[in-house]
Protein backbone atom coordinates (compact mmCIF):
# COMPACT_ATOMS: atom_id res chain seq x y z
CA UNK A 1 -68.64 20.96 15.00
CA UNK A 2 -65.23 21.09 17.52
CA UNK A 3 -65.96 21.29 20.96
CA UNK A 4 -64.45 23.85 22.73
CA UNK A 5 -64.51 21.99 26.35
CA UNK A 6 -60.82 20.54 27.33
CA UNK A 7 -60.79 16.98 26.46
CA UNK A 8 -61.87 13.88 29.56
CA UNK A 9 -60.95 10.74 28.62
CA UNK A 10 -61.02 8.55 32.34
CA UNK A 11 -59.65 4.82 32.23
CA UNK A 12 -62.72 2.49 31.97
CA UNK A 13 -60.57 0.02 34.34
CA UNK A 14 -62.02 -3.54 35.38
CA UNK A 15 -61.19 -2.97 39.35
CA UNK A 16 -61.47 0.45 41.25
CA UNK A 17 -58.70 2.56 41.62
CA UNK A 18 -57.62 6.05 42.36
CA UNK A 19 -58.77 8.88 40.50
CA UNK A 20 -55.67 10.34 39.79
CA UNK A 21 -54.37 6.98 38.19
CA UNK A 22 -58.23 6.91 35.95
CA UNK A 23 -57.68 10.35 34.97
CA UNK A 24 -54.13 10.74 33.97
CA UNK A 25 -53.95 10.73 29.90
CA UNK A 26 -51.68 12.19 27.42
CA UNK A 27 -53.69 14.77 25.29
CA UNK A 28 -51.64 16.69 22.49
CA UNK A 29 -53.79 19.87 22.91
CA UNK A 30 -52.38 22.84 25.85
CA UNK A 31 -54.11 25.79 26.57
CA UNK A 32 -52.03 28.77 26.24
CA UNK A 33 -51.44 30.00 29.94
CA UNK A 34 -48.14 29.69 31.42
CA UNK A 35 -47.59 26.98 34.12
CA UNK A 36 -46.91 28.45 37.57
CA UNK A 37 -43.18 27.95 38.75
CA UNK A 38 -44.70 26.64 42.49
CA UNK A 39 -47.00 23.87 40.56
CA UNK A 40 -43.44 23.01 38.89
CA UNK A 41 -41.28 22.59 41.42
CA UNK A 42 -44.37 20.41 43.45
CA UNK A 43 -43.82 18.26 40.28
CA UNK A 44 -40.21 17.91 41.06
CA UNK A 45 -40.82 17.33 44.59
CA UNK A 46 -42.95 14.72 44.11
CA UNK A 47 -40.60 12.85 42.00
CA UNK A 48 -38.21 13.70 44.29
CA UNK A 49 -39.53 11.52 46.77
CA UNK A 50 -39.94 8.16 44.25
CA UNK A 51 -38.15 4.60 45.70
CA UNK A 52 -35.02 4.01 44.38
CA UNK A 53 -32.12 0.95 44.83
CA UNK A 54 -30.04 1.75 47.65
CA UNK A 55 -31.45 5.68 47.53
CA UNK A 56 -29.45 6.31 44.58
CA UNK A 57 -31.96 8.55 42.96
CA UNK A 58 -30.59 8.54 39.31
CA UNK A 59 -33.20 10.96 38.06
CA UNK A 60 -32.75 14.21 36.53
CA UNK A 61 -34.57 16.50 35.08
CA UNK A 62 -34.17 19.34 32.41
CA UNK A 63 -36.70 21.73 31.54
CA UNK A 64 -37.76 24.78 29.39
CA UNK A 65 -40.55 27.26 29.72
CA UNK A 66 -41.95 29.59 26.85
CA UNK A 67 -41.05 32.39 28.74
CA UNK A 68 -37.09 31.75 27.76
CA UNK A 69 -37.37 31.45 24.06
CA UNK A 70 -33.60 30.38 23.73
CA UNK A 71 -33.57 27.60 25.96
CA UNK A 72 -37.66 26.77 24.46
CA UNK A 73 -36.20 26.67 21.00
CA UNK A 74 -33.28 24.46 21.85
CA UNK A 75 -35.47 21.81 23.00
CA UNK A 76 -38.23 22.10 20.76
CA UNK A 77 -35.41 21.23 18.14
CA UNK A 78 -34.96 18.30 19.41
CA UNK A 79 -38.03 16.30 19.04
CA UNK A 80 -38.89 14.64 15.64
CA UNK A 81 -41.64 16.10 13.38
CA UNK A 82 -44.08 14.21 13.94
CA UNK A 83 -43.71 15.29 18.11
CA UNK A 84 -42.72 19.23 16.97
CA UNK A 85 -46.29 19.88 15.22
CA UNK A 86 -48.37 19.44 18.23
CA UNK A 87 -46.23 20.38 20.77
CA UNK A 88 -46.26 24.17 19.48
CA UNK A 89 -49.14 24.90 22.15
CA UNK A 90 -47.24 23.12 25.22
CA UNK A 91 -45.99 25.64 27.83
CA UNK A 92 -43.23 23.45 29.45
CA UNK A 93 -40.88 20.62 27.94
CA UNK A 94 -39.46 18.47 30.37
CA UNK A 95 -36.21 15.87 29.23
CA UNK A 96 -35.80 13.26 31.67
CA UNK A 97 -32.74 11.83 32.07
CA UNK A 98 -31.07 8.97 33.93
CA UNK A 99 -27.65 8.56 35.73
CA UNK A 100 -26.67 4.96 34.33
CA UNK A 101 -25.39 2.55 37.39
CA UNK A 102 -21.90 2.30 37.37
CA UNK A 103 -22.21 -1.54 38.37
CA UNK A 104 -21.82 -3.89 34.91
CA UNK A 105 -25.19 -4.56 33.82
CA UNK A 106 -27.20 -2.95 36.24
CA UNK A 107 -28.09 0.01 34.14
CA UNK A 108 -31.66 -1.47 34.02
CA UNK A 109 -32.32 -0.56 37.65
CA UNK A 110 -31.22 3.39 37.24
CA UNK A 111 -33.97 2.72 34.14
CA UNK A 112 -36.23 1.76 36.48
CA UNK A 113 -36.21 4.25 39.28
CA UNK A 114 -36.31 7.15 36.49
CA UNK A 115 -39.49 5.49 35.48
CA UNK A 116 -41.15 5.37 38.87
CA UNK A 117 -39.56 8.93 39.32
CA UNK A 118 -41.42 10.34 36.23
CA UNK A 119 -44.61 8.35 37.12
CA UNK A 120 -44.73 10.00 40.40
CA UNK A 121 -44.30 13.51 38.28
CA UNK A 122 -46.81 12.63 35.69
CA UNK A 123 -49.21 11.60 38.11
CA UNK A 124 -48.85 14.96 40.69
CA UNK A 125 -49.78 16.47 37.38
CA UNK A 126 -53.09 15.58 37.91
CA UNK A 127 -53.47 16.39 41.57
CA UNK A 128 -52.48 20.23 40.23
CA UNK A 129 -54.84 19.88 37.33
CA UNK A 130 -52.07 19.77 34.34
CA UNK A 131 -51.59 17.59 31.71
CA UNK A 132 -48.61 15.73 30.06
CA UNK A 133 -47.16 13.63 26.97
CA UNK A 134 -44.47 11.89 27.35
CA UNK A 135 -42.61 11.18 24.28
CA UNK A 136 -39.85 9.16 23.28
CA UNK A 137 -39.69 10.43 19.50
CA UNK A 138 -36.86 12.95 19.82
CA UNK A 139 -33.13 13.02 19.06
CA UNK A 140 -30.94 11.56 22.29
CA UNK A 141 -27.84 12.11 21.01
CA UNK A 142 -28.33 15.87 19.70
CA UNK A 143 -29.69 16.41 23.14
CA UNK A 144 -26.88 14.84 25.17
CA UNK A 145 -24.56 17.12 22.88
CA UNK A 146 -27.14 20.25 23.06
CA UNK A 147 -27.50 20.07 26.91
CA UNK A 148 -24.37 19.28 27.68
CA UNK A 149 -25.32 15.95 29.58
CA UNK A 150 -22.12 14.04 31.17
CA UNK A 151 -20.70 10.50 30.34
CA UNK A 152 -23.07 8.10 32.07
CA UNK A 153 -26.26 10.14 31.94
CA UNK A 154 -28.75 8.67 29.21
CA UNK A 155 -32.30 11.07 28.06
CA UNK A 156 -35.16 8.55 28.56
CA UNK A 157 -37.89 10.35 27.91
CA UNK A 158 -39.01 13.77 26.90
CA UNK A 159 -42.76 15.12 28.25
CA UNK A 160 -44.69 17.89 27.04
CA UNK A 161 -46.62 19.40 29.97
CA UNK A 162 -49.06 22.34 30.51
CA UNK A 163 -53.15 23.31 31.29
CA UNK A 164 -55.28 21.16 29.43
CA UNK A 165 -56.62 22.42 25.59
CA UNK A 166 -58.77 21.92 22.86
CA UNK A 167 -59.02 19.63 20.01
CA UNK A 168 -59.68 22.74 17.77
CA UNK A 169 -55.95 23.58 18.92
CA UNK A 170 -54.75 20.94 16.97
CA UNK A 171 -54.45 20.01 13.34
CA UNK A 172 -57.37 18.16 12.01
CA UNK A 173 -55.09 14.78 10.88
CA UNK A 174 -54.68 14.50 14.75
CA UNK A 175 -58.25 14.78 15.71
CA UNK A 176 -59.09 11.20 14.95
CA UNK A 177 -56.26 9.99 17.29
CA UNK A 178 -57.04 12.85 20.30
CA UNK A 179 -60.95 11.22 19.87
CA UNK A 180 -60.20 7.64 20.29
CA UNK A 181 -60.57 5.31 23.13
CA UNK A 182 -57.57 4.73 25.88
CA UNK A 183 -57.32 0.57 25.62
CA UNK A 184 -55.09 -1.59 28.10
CA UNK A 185 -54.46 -5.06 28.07
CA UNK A 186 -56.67 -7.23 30.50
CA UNK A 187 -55.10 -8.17 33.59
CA UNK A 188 -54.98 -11.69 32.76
CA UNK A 189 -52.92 -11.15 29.78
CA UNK A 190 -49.96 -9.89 32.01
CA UNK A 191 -50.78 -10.85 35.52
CA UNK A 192 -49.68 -14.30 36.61
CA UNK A 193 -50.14 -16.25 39.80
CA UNK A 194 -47.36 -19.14 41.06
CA UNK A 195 -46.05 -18.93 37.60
CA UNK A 196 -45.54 -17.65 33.84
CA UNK A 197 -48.44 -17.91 32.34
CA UNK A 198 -51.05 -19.04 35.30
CA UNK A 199 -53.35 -15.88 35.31
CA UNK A 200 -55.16 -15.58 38.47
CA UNK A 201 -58.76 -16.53 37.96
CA UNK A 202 -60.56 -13.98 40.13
CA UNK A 203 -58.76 -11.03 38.23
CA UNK A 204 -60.19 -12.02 35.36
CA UNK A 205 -63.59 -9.40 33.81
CA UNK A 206 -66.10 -12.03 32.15
């Protein structure tokens, strides 16, 4: 039998760290209550405030609420089937997007700020007690002609956000993959002291 509790699945990580960081996962199940327009914009504003080359701040961000069915449709057309199923119950979809650089070869770096940008956002999620699934399976150049986006700006990512839900929300061929275990790699598999491929010893878990 489904449980009809909202879904917990905190990071069994090898050294403490911060609740928010253990908690935040990216369930495909939303309840179906609306997401308050404060707890939104204290999304925004946290991103808002992310580091960033120079204080360039390439990050932007698009969004769509169920409430405007037009603008709800458009982006829900977007994603790719395999995204569209599940993200039926979500209340908000989010497209991030990133102002490229216009330095040669330094569009890496705008990259990188929208990532720390969104990881500020996905994590101030938490604090307000929402959830989010980020997705890259969606169509980037039907969205940069749907949303009008301007030469130079590039959708990274596109995030499904809302209250947490229930696995009897979703279909039961996603069930398996809602139930399984979050993994990482060990820290020693990634984490190098002095040079590539010298792990430190004491991060290592025996």
């Amino acid at each position: 039998m489904i449980s009809n509790d909202t879904l917990r699945k905190p990071a069994e990580a090898q050294h403490p760290i911060h609740e928010l960081i253990s908690e935040r996962w990216s369930p495909r199940s939303f309840a179906g209550k609306s997401v308050e327009r404060e707890s939104l914009h204290s999304l925004f504003e946290a991103a808002r405030w992310a580091a960033s080359g120079g204080n360039q701040q390439p990050w932007n961000f698009l969004f769509a609420t169920k409430e405007n069915t037009e603008d709800y449709a458009r982006f829900t057309s977007l994603l790719w089937e395999r995204n569209a199923i599940w993200t039926k119950t979500a209340p908000v979809l989010v497209l991030v997007v990133a102002q490229l650089y216009p330095r040669p070869g330094s569009e890496y770096i705008s990259f990188y700020d929208t990532g720390m940008a969104t990881a500020n956002l996905l994590t101030q999620a938490v604090a307000s007690g929402l959830v989010t699934h980020p997705m890259g399976g969606f169509d980037k150049d039907r969205a940069k002609a749907e949303l009008n986006l301007p030469e130079g700006y590039e959708p990274i990512v596109m995030i499904a956000l809302g209250y947490p839900g229930t696995l009897d929300q979703l279909p039961e061929a996603l069930h398996e993959r809602e139930l399984a275990p979050r993994t990482r790699k060990p820290i020693d598999e990634f984490v190098f002291e002095g040079g590539w491929q010298r792990p430190a010893p004491d991060a290592a878990i025996e």
